[in-house]
Protein backbone atom coordinates (compact mmCIF):
# COMPACT_ATOMS: atom_id res chain seq x y z
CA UNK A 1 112.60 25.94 103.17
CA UNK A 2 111.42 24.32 100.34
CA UNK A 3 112.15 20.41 99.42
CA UNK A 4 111.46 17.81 97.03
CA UNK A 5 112.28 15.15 99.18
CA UNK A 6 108.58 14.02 99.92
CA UNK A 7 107.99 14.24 96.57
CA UNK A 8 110.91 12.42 95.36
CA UNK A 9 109.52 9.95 97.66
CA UNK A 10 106.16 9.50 96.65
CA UNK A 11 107.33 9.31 92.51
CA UNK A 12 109.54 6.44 93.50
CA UNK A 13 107.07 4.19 95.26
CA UNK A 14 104.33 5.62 92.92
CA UNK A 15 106.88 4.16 89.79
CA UNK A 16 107.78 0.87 91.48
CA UNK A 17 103.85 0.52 91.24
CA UNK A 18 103.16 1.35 87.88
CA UNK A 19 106.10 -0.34 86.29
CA UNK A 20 104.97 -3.71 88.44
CA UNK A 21 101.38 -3.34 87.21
CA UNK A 22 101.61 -2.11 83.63
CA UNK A 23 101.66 -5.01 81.40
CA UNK A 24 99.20 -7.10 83.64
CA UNK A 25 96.31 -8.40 81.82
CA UNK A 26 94.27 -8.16 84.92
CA UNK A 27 91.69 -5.45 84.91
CA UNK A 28 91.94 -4.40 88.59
CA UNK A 29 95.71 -3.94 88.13
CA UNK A 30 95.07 -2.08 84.90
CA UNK A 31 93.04 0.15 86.76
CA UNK A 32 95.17 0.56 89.57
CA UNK A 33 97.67 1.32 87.30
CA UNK A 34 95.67 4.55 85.84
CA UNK A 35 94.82 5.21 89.37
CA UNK A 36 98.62 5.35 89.73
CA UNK A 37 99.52 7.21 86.68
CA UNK A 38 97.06 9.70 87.54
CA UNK A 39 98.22 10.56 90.87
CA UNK A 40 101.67 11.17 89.76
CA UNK A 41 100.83 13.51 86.96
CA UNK A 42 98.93 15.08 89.51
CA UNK A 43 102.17 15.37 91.79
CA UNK A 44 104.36 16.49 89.18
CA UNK A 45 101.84 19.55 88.13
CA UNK A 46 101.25 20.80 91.81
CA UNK A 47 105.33 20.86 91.71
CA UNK A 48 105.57 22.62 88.76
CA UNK A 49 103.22 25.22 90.67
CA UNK A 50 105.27 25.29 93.62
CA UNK A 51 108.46 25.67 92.28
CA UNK A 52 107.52 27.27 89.01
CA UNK A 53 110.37 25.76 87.29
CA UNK A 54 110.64 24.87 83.85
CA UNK A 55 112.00 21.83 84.43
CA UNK A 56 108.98 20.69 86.60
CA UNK A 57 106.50 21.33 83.69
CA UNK A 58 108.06 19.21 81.78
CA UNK A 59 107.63 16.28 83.85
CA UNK A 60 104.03 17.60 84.31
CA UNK A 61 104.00 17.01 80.77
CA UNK A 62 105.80 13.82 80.37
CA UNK A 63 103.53 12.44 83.83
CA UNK A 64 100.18 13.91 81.63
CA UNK A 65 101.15 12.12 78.39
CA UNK A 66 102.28 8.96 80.28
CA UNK A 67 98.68 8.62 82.30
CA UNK A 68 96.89 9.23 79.15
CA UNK A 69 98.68 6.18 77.55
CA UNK A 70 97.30 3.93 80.44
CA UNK A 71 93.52 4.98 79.58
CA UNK A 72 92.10 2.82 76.51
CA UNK A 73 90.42 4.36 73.80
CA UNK A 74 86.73 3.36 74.90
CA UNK A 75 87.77 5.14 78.66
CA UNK A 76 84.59 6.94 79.16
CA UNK A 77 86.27 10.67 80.41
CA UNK A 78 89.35 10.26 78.36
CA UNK A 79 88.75 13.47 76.50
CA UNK A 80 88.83 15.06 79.84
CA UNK A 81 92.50 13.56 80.26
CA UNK A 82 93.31 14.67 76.58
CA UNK A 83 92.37 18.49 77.81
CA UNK A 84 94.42 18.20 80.91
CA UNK A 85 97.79 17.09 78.46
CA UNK A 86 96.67 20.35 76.23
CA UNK A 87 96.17 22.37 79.08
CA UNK A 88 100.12 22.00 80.52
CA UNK A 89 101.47 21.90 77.06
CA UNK A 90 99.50 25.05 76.09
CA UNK A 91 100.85 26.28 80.10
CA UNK A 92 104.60 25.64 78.53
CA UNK A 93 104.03 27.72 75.38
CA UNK A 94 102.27 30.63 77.59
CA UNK A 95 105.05 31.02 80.59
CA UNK A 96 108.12 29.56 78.23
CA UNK A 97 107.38 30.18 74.52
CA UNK A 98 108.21 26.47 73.98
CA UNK A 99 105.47 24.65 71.55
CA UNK A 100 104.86 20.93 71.01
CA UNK A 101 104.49 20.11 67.36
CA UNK A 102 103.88 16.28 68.53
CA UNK A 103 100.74 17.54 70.63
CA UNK A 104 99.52 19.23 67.14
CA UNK A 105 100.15 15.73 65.55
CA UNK A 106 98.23 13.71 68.11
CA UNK A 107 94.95 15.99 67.80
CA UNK A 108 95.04 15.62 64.21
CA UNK A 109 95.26 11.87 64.64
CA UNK A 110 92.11 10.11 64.15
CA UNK A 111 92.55 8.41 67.71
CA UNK A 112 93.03 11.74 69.38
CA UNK A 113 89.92 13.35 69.85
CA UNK A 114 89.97 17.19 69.22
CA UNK A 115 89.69 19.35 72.23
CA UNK A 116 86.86 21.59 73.02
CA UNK A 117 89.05 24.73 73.48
């Protein structure tokens, strides 16, 4: 039988970290905090694959987008995080048929480096 309780468990404490660490000015918790982010958007896509639910992707999304906020501009592999946010939202489109105009605005967007796709 399959259940999201683990998971459900793991978000929360994973949350109650990032929303205690986010606006610290300290660099370990910054990092921590992208350590954090990461891990959950991790989570969230290896439920998407589990379930397969349409739902789940789009908190793989939401979890992709939300760890790419914590990286700073200057992050060294941050294009590497950009592909990951195209790669799910590009997922949605393929198995749903749902696109994401505000992805198309963000690699337009001087800030947002284009992806090598």
């Amino acid at each position: 039988m399959k259940s999201n309780d683990d998971y459900d468990d793991a978000i929360a404490i994973l949350d109650k970290i990032i929303a205690s660490h986010s606006s610290a000015d300290d660099p370990d918790l910054r990092s921590r905090t992208q350590t954090v982010a990461g891990l959950a958007a991790t989570l969230a896509h290896g439920r998407f694959y589990f379930y397969g639910k349409p739902e789940y992707l789009e908190e793989a999304i939401f979890r992709r987008r939300a760890h790419l906020s914590t990286l700073p501009l200057e992050y060294p592999d941050r294009h590497t995080f950009i592909q990951f946010v195209t790669d799910v939202e590009r997922e949605r489109f393929d198995e749903f048929g749902v696109k994401n105009t505000d992805s198309e605005a963000l690699q337009r967007s001087s800030n947002f480096p284009h992806s090598q796709t």
